[in-house]
PDB file of N, CA and C in Angstrom:
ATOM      1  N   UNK A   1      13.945   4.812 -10.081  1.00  0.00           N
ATOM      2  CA  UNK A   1      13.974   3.994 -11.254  1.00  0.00           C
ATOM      3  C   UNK A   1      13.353   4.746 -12.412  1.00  0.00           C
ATOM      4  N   UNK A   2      13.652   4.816 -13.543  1.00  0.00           N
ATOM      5  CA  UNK A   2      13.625   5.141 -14.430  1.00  0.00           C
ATOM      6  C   UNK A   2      11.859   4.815 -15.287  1.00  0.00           C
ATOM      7  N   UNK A   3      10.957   5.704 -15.348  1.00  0.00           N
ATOM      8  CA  UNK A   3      10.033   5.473 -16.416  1.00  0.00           C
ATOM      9  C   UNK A   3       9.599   6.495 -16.953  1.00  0.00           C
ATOM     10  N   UNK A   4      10.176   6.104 -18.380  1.00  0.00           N
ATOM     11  CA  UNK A   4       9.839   7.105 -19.547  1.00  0.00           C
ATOM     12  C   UNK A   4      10.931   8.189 -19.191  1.00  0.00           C
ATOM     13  N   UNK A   5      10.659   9.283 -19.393  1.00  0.00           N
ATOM     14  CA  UNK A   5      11.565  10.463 -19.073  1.00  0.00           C
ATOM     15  C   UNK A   5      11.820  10.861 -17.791  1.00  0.00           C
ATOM     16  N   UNK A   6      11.423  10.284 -16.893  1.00  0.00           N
ATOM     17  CA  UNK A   6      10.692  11.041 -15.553  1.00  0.00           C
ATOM     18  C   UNK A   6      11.249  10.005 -14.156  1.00  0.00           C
ATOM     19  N   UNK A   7      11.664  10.134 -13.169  1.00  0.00           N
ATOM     20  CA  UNK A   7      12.282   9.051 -12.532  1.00  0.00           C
ATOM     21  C   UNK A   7      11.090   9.278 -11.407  1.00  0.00           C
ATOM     22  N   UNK A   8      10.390   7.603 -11.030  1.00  0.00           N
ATOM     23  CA  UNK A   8       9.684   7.791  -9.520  1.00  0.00           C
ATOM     24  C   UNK A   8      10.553   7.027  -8.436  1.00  0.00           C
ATOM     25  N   UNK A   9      10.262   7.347  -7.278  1.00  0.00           N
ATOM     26  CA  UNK A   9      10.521   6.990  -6.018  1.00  0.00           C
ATOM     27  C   UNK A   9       9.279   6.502  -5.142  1.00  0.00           C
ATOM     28  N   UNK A  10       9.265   5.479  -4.613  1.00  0.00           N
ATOM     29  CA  UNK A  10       8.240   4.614  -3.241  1.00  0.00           C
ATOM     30  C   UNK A  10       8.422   4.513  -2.493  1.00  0.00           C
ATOM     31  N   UNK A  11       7.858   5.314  -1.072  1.00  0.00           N
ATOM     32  CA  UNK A  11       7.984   5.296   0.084  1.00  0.00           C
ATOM     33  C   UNK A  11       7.376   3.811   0.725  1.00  0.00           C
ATOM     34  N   UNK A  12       7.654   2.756   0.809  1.00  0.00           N
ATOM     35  CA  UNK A  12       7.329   2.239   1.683  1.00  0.00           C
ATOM     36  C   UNK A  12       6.993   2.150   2.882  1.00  0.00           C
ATOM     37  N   UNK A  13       6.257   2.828   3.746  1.00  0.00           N
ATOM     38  CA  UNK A  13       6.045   3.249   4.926  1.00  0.00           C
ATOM     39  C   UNK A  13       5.031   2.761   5.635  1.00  0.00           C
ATOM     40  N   UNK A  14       4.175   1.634   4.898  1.00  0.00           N
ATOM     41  CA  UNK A  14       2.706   1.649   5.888  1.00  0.00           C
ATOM     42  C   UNK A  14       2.813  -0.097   6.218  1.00  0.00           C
ATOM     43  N   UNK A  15       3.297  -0.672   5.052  1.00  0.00           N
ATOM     44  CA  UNK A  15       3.291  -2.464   5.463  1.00  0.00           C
ATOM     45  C   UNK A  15       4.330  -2.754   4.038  1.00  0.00           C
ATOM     46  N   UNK A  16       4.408  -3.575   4.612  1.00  0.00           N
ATOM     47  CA  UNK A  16       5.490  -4.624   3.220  1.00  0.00           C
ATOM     48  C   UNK A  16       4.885  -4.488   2.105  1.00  0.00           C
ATOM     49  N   UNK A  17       5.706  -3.883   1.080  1.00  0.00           N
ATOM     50  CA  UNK A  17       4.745  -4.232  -0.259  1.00  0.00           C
ATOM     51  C   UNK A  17       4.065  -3.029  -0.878  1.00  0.00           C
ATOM     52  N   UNK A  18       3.439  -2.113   0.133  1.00  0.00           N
ATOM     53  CA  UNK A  18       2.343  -1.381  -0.027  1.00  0.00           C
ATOM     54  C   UNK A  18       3.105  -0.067  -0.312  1.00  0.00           C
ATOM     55  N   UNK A  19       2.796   0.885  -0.949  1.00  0.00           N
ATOM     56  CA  UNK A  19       3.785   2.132  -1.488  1.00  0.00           C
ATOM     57  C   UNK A  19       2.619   3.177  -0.778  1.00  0.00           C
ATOM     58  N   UNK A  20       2.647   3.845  -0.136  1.00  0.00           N
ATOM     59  CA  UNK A  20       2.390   4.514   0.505  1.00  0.00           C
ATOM     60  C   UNK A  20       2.008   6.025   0.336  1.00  0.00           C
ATOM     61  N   UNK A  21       3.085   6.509  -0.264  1.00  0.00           N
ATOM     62  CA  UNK A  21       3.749   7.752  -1.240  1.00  0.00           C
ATOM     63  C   UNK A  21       4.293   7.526  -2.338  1.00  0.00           C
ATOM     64  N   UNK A  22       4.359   7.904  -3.642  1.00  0.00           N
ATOM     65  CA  UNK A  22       4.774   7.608  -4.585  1.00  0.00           C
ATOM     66  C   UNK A  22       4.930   8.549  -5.001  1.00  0.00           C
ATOM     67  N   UNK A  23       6.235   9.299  -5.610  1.00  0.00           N
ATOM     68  CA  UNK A  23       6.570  10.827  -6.011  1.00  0.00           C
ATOM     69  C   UNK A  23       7.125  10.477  -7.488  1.00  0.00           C
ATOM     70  N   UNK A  24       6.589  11.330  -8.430  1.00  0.00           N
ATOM     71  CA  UNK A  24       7.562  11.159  -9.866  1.00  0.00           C
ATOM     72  C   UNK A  24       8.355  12.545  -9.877  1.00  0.00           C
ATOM     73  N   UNK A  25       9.454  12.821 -10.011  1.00  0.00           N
ATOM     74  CA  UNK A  25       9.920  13.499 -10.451  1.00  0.00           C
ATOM     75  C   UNK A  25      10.779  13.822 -12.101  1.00  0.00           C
ATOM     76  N   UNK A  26      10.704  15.624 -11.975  1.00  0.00           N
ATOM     77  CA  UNK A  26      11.125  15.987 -13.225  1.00  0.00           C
ATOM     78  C   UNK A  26      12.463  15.523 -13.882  1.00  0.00           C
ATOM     79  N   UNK A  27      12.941  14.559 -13.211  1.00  0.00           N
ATOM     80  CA  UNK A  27      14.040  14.208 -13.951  1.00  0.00           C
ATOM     81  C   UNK A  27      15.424  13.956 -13.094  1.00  0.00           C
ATOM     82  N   UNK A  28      16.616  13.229 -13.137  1.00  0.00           N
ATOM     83  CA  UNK A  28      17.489  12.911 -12.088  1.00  0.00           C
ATOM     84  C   UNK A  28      17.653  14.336 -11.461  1.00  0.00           C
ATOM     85  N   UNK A  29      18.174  14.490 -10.388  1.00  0.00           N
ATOM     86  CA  UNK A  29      17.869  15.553  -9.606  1.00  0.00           C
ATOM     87  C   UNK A  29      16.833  16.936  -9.529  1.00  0.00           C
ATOM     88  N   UNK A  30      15.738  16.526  -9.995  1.00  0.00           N
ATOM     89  CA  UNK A  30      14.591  17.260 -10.884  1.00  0.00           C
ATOM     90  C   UNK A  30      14.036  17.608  -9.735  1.00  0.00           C
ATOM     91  N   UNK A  31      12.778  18.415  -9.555  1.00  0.00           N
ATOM     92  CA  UNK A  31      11.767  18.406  -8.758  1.00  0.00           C
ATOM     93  C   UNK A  31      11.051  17.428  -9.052  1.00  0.00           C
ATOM     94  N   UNK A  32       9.588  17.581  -7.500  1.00  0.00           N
ATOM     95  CA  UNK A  32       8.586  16.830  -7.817  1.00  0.00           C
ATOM     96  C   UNK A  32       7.345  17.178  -8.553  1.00  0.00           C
ATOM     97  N   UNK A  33       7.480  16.112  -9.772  1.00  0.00           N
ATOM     98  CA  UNK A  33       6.188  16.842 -10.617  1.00  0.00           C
ATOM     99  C   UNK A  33       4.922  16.082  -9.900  1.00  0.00           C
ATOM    100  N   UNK A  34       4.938  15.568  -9.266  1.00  0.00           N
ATOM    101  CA  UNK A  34       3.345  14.507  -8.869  1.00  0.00           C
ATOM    102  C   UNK A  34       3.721  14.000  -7.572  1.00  0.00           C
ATOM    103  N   UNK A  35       2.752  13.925  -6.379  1.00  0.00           N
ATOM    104  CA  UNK A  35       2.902  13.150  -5.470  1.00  0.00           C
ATOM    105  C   UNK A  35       1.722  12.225  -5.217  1.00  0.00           C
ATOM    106  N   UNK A  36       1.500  11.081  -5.281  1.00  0.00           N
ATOM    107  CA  UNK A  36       0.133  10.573  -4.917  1.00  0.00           C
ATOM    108  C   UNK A  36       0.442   9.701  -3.766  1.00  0.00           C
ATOM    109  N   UNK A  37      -0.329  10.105  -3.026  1.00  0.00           N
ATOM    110  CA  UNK A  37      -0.664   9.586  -1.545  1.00  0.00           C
ATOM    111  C   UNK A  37      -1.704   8.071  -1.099  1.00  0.00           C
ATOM    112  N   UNK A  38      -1.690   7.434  -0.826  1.00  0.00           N
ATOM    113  CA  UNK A  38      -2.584   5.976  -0.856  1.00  0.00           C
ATOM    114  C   UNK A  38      -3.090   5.753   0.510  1.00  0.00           C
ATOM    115  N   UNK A  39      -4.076   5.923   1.258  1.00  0.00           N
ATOM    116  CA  UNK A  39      -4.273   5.820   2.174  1.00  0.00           C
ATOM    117  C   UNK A  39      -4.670   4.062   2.621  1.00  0.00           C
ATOM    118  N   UNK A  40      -4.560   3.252   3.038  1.00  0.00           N
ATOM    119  CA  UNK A  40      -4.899   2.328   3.424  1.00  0.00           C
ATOM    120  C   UNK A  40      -6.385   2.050   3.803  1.00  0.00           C
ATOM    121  N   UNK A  41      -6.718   0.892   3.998  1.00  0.00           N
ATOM    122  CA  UNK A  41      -8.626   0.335   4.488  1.00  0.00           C
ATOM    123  C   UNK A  41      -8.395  -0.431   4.515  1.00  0.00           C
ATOM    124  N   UNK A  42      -9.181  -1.620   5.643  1.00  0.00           N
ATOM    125  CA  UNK A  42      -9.458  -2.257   6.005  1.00  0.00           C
ATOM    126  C   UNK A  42     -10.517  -2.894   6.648  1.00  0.00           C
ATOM    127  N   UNK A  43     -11.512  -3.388   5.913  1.00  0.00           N
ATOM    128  CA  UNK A  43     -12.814  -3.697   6.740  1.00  0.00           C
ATOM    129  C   UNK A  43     -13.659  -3.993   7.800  1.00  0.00           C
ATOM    130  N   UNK A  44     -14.616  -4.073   8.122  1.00  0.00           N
ATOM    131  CA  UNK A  44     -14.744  -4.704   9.504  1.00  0.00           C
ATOM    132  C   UNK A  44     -14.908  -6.463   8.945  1.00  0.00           C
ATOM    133  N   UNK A  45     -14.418  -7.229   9.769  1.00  0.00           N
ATOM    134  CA  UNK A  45     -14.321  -8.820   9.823  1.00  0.00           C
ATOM    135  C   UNK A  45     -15.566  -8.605   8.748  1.00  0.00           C
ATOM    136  N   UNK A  46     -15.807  -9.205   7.751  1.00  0.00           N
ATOM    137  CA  UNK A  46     -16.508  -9.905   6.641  1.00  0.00           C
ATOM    138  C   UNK A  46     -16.997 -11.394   6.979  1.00  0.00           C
ATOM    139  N   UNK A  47     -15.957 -12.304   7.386  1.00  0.00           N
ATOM    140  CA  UNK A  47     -16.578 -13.743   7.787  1.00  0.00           C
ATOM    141  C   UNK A  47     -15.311 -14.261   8.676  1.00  0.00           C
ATOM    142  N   UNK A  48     -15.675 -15.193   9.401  1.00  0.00           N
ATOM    143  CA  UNK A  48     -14.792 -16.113  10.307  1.00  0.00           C
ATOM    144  C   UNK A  48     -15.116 -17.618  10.315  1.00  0.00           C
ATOM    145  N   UNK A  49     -13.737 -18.316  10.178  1.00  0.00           N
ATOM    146  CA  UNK A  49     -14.156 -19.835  10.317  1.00  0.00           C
ATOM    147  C   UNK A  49     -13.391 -20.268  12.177  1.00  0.00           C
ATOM    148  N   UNK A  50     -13.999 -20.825  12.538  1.00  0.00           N
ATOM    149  CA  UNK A  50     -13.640 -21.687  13.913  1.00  0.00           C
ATOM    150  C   UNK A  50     -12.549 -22.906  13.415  1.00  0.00           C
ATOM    151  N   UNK A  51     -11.535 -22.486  14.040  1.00  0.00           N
ATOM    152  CA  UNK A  51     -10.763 -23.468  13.955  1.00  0.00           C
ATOM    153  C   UNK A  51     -10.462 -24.614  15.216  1.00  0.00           C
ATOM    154  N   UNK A  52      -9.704 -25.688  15.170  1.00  0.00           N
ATOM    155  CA  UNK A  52      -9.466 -26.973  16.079  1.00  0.00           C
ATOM    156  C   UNK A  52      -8.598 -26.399  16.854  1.00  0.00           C
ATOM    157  N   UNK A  53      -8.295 -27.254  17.978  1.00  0.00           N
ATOM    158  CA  UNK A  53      -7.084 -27.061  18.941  1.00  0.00           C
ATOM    159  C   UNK A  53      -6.585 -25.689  19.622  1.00  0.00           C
ATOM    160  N   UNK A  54      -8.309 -25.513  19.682  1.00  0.00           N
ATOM    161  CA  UNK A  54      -7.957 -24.024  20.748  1.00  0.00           C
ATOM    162  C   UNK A  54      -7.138 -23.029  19.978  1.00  0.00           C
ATOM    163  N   UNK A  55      -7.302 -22.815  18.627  1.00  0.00           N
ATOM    164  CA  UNK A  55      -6.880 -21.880  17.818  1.00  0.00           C
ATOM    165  C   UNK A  55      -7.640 -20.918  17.832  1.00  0.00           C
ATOM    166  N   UNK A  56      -7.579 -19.756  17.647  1.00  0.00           N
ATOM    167  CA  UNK A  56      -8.470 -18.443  17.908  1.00  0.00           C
ATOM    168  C   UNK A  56      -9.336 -18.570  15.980  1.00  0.00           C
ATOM    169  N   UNK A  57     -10.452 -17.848  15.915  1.00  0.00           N
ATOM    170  CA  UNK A  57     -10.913 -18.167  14.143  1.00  0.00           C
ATOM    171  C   UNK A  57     -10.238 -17.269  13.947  1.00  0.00           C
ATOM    172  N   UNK A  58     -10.467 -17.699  12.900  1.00  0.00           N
ATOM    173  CA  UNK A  58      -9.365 -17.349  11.320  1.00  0.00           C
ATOM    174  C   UNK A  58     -11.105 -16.574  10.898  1.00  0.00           C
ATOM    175  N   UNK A  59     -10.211 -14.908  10.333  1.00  0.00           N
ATOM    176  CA  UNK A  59     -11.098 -13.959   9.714  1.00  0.00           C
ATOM    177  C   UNK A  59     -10.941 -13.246   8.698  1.00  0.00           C
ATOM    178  N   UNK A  60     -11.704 -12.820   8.068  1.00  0.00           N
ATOM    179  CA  UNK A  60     -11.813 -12.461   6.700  1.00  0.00           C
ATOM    180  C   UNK A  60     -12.074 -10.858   6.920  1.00  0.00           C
ATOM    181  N   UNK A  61     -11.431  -9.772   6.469  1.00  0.00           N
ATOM    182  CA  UNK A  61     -11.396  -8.559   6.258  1.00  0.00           C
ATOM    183  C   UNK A  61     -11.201  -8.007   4.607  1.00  0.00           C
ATOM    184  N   UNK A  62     -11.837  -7.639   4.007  1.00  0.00           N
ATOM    185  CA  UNK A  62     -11.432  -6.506   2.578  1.00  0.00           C
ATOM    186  C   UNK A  62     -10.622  -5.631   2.940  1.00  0.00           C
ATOM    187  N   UNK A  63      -9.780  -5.640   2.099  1.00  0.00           N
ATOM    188  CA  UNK A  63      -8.800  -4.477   2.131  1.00  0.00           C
ATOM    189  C   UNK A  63      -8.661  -3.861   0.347  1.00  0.00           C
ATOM    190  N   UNK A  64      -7.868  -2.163   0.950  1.00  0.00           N
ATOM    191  CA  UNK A  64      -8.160  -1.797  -0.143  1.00  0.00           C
ATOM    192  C   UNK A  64      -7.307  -0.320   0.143  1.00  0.00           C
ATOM    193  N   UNK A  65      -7.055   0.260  -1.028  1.00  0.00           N
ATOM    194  CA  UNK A  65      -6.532   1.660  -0.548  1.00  0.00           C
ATOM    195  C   UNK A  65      -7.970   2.675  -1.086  1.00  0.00           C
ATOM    196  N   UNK A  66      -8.169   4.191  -0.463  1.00  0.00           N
ATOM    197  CA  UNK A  66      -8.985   5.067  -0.379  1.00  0.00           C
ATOM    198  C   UNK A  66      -8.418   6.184  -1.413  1.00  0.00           C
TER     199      UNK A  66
END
């Protein structure tokens, strides 16, 4: 897709949503001028609530890319 002069591409590769790799290149069939890489994180459990009916708790993790 098209921004500014320069076309990028998104690897989707790690979860829905999340761009993973992101390459801009020099232009429709251009090289790559930039690659930035996003590594994923995920916390250890932060908090948990107990739920009814023999449901396992429901937990709270931060997430974030590195």
């Amino acid at each position: 897709m098209p921004s500014g002069s320069k076309l990028e591409r998104e690897c989707l590769t790690f979860d829905a949503g999340f761009a993973y790799v992101t390459q801009t290149f020099t232009g429709d069939g251009g090289t790559v001028a930039t690659t930035t890489l996003n590594t994923p994180f995920s916390s250890p459990v932060t908090a948990t609530h107990t739920r009814a009916r023999g449901l396992p708790p429901l937990t709270v993790r931060r997430t974030a890319t590195e």
